[in-house]
Protein backbone atom coordinates (compact mmCIF):
# COMPACT_ATOMS: atom_id res chain seq x y z
CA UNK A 1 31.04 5.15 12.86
CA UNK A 2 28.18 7.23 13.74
CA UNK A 3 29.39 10.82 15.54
CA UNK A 4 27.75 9.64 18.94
CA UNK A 5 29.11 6.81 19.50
CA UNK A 6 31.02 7.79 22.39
CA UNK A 7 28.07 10.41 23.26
CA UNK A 8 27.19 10.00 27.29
CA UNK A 9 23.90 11.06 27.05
CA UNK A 10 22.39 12.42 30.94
CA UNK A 11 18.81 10.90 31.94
CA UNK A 12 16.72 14.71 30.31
CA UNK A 13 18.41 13.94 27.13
CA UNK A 14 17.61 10.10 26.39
CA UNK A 15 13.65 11.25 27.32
CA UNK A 16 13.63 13.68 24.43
CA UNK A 17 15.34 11.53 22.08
CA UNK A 18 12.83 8.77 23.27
CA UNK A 19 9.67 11.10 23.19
CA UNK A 20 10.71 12.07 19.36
CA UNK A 21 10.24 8.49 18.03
CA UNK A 22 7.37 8.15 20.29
CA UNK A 23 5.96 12.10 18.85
CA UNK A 24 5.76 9.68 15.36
CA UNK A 25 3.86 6.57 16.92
CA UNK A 26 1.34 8.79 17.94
CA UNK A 27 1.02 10.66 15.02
CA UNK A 28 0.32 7.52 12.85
CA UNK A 29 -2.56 6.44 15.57
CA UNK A 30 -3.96 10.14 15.09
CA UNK A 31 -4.18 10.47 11.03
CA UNK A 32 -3.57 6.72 9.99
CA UNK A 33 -5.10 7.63 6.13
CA UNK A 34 -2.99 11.02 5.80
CA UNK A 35 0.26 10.55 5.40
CA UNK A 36 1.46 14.05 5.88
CA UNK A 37 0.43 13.93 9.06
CA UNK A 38 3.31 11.89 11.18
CA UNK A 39 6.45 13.95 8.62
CA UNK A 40 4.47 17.41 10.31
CA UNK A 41 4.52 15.79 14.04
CA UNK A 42 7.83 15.14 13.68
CA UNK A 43 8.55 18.56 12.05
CA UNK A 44 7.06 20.30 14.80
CA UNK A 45 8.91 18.23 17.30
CA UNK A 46 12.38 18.40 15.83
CA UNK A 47 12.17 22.37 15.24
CA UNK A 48 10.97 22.25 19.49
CA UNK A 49 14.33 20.84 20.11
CA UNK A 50 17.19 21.77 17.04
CA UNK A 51 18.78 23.58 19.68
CA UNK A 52 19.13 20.45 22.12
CA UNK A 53 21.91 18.53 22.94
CA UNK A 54 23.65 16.70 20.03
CA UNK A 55 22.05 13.24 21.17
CA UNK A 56 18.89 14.91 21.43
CA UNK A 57 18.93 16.56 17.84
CA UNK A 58 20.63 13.36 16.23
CA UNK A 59 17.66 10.98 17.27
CA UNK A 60 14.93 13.68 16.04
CA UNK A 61 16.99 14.26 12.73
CA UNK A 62 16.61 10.40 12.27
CA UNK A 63 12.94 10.39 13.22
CA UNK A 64 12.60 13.20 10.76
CA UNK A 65 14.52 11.59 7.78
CA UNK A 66 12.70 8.44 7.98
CA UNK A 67 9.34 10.49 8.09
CA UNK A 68 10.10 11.94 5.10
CA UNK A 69 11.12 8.71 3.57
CA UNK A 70 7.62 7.34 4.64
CA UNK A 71 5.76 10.45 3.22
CA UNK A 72 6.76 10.10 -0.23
CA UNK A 73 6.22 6.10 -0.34
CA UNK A 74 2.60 6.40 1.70
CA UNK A 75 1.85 9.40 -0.63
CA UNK A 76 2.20 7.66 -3.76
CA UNK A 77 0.10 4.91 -2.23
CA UNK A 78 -2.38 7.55 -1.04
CA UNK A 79 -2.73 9.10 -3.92
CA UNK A 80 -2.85 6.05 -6.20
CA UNK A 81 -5.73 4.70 -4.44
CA UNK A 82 -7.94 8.30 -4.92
CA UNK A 83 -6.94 7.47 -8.31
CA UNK A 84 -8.40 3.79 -8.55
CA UNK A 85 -11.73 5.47 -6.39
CA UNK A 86 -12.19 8.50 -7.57
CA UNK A 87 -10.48 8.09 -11.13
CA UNK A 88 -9.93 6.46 -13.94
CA UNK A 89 -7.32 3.60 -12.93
CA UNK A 90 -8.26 0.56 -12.50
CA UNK A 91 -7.54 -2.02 -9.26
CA UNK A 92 -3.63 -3.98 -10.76
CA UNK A 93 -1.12 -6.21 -9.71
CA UNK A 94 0.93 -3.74 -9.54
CA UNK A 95 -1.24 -1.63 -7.40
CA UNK A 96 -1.78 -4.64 -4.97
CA UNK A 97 1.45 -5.81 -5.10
CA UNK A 98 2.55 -1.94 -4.01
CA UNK A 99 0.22 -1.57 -1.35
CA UNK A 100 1.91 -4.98 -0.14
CA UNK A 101 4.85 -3.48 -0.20
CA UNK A 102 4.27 -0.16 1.56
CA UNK A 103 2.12 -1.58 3.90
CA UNK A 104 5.20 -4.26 5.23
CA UNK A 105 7.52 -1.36 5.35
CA UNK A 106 5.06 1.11 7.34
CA UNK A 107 4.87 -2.45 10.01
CA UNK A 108 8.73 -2.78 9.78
CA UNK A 109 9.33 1.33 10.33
CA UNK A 110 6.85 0.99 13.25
CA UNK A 111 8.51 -1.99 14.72
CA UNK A 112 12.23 0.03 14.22
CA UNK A 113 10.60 2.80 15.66
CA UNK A 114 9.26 1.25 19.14
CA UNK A 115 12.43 -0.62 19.42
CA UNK A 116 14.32 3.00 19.11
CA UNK A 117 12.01 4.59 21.72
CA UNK A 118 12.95 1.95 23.84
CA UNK A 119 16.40 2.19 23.24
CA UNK A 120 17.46 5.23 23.35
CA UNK A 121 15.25 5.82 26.57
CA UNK A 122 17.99 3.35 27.99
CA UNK A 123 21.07 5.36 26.98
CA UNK A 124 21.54 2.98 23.64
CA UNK A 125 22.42 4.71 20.73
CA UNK A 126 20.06 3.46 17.92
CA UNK A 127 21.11 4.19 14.38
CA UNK A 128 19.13 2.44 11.39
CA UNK A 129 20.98 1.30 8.59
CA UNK A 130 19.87 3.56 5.87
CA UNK A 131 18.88 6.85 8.14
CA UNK A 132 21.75 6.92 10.27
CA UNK A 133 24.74 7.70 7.34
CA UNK A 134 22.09 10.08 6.43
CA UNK A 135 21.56 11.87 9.68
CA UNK A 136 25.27 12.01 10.59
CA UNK A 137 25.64 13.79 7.26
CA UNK A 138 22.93 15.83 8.12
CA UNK A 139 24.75 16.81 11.79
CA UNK A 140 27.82 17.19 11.04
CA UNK A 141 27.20 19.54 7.97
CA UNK A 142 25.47 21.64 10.08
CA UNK A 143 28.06 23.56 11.85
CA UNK A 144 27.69 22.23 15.01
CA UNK A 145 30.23 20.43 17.15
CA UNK A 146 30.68 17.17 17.44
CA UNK A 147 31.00 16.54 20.62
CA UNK A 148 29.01 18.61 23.51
């Protein structure tokens, strides 16, 4: 059980929890090739509001997490494809079947992301299977209370 899941957030609150998912949609419109470039949006976003509300920090923590998660998996897509241009690899199966992969779970992260934006905007508590555990972990071990 997540530590907001009794969490009345007030109207203020669910609009910076909203705008944080939102602060990573538009990063990956701005620098759709560079994949460092949503993880430092939502960097700069969550470090503009650590000192929020609990429901606020939660859903940025989340955003962040999953941004990092995407980094390393767009990186080493990035990265391998400079390779294949610029180097000496050569185009794979594997290759292909990894840009596949990365590019289904960039579509599925946006898709998790809008529906969070939307979400949380309401009120609704949105907490993604993998990144949630993670960013309760992440809140509670950080000294601060509960609830607020």
């Amino acid at each position: 059980m997540s530590i907001l899941a009794e969490y009345a957030s007030n109207d203020m609150e669910r609009e910076k929890a909203s705008n944080g998912y939102l602060m990573s949609l538009l990063a990956v419109m701005v620098g759709l090739p560079l994949p460092i470039v949503n993880l430092l949006a939502s960097v700069i976003f969550y470090f503009s509001n650590r000192k929020s509300t609990l429901f606020v920090r939660w859903h940025c923590t989340q955003t962040l997490v999953s941004q990092l998660t995407l980094l390393i998996v767009n990186a080493i897509g990035f990265s391998w494809t400079m390779s294949i241009i610029f180097g000496d690899n050569m185009l794979s199966n594997e290759y292909i079947g990894y840009v596949i992969t990365i590019f289904t779970f960039n579509v599925i992260e946006f898709i998790f992301t809008i529906n969070a934006a939307i979400k949380v905007r309401k009120g609704q508590h949105v907490e993604w299977w993998f990144w949630g555990p993670l960013t309760d972990l992440i809140c509670r071990t950080s000294g601060q209370k509960t609830k607020e």
